[in-house]
C-alpha atoms as a PDB file:
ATOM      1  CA  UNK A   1      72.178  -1.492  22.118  1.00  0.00           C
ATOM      2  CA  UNK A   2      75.603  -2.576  20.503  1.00  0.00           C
ATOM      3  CA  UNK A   3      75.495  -5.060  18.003  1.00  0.00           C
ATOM      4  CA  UNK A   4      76.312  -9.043  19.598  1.00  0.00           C
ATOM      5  CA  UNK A   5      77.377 -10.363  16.343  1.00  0.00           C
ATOM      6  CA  UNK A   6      81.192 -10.307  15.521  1.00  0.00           C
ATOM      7  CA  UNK A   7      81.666  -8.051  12.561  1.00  0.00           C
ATOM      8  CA  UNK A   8      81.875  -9.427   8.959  1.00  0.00           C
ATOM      9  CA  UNK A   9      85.485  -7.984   6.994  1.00  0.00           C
ATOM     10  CA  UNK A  10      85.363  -8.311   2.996  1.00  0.00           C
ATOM     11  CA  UNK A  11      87.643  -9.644   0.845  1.00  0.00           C
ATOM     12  CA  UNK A  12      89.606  -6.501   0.893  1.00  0.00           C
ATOM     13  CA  UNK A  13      89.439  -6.141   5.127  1.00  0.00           C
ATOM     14  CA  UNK A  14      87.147  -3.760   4.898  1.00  0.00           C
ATOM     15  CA  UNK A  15      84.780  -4.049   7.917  1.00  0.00           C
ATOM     16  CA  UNK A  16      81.036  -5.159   6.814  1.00  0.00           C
ATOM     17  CA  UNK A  17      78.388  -4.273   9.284  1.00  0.00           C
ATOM     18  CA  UNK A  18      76.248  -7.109   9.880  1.00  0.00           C
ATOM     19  CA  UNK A  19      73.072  -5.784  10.672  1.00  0.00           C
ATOM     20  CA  UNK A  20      70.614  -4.436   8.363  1.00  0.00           C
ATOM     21  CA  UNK A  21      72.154  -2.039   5.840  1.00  0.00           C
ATOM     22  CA  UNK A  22      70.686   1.589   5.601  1.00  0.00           C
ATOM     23  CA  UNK A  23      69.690   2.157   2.664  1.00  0.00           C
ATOM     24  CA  UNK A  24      72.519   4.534   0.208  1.00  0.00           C
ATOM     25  CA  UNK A  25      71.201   7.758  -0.912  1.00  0.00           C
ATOM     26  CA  UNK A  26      70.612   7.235  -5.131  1.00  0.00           C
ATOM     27  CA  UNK A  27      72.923   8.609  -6.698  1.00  0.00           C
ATOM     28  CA  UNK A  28      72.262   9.808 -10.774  1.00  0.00           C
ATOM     29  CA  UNK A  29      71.508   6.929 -13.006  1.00  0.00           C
ATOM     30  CA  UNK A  30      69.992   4.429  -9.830  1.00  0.00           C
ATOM     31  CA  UNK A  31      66.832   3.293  -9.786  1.00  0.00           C
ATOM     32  CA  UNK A  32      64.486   4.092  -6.563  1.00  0.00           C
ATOM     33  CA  UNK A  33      63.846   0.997  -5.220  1.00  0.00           C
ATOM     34  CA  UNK A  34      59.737   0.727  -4.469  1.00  0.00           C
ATOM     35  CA  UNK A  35      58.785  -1.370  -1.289  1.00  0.00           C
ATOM     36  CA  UNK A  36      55.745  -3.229  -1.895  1.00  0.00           C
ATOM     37  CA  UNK A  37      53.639  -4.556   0.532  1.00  0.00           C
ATOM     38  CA  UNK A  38      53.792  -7.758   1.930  1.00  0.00           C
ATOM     39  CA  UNK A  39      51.321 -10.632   0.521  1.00  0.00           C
ATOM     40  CA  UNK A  40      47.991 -11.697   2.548  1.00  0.00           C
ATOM     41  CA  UNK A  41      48.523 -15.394   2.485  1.00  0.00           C
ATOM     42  CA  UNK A  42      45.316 -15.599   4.218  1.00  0.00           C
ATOM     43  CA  UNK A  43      41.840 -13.508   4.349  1.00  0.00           C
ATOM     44  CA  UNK A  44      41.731 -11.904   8.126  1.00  0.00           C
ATOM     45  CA  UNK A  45      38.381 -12.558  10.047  1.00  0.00           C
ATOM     46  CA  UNK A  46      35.404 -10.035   9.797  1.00  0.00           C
ATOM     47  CA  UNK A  47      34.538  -9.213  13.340  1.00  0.00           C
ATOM     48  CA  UNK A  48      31.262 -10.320  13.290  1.00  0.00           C
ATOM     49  CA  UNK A  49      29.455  -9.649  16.541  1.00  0.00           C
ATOM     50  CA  UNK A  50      28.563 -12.888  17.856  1.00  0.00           C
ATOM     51  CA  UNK A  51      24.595 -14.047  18.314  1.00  0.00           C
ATOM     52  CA  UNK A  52      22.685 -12.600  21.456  1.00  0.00           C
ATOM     53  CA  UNK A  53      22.462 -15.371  24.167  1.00  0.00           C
ATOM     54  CA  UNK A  54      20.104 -15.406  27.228  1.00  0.00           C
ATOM     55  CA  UNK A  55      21.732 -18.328  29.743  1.00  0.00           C
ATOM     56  CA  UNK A  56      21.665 -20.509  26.614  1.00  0.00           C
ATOM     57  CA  UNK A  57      17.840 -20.914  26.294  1.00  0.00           C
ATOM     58  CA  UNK A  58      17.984 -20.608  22.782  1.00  0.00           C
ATOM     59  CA  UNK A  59      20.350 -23.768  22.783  1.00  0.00           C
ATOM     60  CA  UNK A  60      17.370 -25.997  24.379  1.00  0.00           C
ATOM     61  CA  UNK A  61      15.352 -27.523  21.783  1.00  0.00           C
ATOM     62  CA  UNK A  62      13.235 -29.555  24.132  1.00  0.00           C
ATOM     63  CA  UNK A  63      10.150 -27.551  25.021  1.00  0.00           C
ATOM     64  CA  UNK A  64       9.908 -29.295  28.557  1.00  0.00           C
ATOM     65  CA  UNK A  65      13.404 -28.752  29.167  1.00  0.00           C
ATOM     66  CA  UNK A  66      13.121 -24.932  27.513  1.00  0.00           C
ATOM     67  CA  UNK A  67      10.068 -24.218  30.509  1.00  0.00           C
ATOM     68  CA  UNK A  68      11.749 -25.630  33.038  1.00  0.00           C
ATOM     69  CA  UNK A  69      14.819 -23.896  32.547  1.00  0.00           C
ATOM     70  CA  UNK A  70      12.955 -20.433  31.672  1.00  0.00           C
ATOM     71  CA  UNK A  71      10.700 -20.692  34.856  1.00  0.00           C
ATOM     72  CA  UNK A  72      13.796 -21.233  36.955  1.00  0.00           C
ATOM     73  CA  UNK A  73      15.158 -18.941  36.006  1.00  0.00           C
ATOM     74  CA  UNK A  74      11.814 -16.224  35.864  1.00  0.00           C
ATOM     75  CA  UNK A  75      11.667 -17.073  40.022  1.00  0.00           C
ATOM     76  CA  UNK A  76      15.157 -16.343  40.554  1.00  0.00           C
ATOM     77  CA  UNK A  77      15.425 -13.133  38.838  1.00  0.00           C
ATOM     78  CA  UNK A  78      12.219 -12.385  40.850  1.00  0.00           C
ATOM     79  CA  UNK A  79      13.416 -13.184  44.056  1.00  0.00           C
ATOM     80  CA  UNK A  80      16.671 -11.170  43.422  1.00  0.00           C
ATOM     81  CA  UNK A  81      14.009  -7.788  42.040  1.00  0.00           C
ATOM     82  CA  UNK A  82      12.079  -8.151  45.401  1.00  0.00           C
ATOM     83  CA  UNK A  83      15.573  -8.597  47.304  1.00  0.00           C
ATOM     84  CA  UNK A  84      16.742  -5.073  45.707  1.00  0.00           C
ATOM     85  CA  UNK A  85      14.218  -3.478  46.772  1.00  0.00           C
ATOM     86  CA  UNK A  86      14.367  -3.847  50.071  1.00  0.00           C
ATOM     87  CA  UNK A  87      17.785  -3.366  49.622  1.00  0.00           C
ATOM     88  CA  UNK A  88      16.397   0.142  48.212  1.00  0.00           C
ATOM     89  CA  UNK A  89      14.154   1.131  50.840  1.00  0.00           C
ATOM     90  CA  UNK A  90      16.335   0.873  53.618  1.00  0.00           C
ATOM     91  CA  UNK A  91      18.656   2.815  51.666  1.00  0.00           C
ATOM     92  CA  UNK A  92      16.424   5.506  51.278  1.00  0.00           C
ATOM     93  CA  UNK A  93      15.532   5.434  54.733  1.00  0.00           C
ATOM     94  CA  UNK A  94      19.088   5.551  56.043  1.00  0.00           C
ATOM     95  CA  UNK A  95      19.259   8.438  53.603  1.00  0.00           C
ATOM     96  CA  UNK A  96      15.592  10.544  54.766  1.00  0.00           C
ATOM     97  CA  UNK A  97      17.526   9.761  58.804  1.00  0.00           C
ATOM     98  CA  UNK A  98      16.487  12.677  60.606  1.00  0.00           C
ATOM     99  CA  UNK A  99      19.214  12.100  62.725  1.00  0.00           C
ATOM    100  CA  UNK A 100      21.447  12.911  60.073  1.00  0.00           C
ATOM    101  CA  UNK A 101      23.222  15.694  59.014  1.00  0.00           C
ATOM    102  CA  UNK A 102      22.934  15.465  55.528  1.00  0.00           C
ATOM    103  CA  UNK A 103      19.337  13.884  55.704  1.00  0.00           C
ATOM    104  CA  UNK A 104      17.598  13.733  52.959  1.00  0.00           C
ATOM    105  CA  UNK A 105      13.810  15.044  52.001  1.00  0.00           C
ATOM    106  CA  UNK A 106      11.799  12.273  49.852  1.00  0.00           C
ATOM    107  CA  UNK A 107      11.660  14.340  46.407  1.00  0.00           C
ATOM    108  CA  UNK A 108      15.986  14.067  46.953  1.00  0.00           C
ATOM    109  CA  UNK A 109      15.373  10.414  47.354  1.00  0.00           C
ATOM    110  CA  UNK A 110      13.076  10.029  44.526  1.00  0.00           C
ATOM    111  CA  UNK A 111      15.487  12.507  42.232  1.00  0.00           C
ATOM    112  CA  UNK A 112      18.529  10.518  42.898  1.00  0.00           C
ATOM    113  CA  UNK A 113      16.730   6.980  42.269  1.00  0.00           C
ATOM    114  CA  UNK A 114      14.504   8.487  39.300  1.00  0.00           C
ATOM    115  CA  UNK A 115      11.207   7.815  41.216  1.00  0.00           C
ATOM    116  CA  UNK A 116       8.180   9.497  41.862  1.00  0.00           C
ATOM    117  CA  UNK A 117       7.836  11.833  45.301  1.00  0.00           C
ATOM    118  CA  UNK A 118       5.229   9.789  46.646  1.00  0.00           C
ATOM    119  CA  UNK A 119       6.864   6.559  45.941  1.00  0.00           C
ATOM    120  CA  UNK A 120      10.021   7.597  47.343  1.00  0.00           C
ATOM    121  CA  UNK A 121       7.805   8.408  50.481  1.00  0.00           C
ATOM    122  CA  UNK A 122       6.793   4.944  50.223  1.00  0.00           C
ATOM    123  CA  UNK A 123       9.504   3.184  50.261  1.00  0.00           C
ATOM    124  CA  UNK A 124      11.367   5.308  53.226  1.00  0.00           C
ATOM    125  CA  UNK A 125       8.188   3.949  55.279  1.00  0.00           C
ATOM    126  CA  UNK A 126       8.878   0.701  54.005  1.00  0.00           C
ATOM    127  CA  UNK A 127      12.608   1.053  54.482  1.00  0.00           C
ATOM    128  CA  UNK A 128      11.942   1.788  57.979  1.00  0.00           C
ATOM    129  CA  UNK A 129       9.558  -0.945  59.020  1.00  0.00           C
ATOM    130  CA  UNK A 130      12.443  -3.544  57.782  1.00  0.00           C
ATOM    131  CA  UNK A 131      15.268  -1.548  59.765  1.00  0.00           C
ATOM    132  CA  UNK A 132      12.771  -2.321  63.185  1.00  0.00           C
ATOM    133  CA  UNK A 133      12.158  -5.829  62.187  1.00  0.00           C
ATOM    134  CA  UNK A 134      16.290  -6.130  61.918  1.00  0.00           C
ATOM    135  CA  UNK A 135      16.570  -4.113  65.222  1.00  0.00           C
ATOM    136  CA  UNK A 136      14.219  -7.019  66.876  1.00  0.00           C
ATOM    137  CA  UNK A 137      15.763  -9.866  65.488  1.00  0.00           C
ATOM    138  CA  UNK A 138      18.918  -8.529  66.347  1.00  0.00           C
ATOM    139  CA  UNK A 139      17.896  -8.301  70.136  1.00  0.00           C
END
């Protein structure tokens, strides 16, 4: 990128470039010129990891407050567990679908979801009683 300032002449004409001078090579009898690093004017920052928080429960000093909170939050996470696992049965019994192709047998099922044969078996059943009661309310 050419340089945008207007070029500097000396005393005697000669041109002086304006931007940063390279540095001469030293010639006998001139001192190497060290570069020392710049000064910390200020300490940097550990990265600390910051405290563990659980929706800010720790934060509630009230006890009331602290179970009221803690149970709300206990029935919600319970009520989205029970909604995954339907969520997971019908899955696996789209998945053990005779109809098809690629159907899969319940020790698949349990290998792919890290569950035991016979509970995989379960939950296809399951699975399958909640895909009728969609297929009725549907209709």
């Amino acid at each position: 990128m050419p340089d945008r300032h207007s070029p500097v002449s000396g005393q005697s004409g000669q041109h002086i470039p304006s931007g940063p001078a390279e540095p001469a090579a030293p010639g006998p009898g001139t001192p190497v010129r060290r570069l020392r690093p710049a000064q910390l004017l200020f300490e940097p920052q550990a990265d600390e990891p910051e405290p563990e928080r659980f929706f800010d429960l720790e934060a509630i000093d009230d006890p009331s407050e602290l179970l009221r909170r803690s149970t709300e939050l206990a029935l919600a996470f319970r009520a989205a567990a029970e909604r995954a696992t339907d969520f997971q049965a019908i899955a696996a019994a789209q998945l053990a679908d005779t109809r098809r192709f690629d159907a899969l047998s319940p020790v698949e099922i349990a290998d792919r979801a890290d569950w035991t044969p016979d509970y995989a078996a379960r939950m296809v059943e399951y699975g399958r009683t909640l895909l009728r009661q969609q297929a009725v309310g549907e209709h």
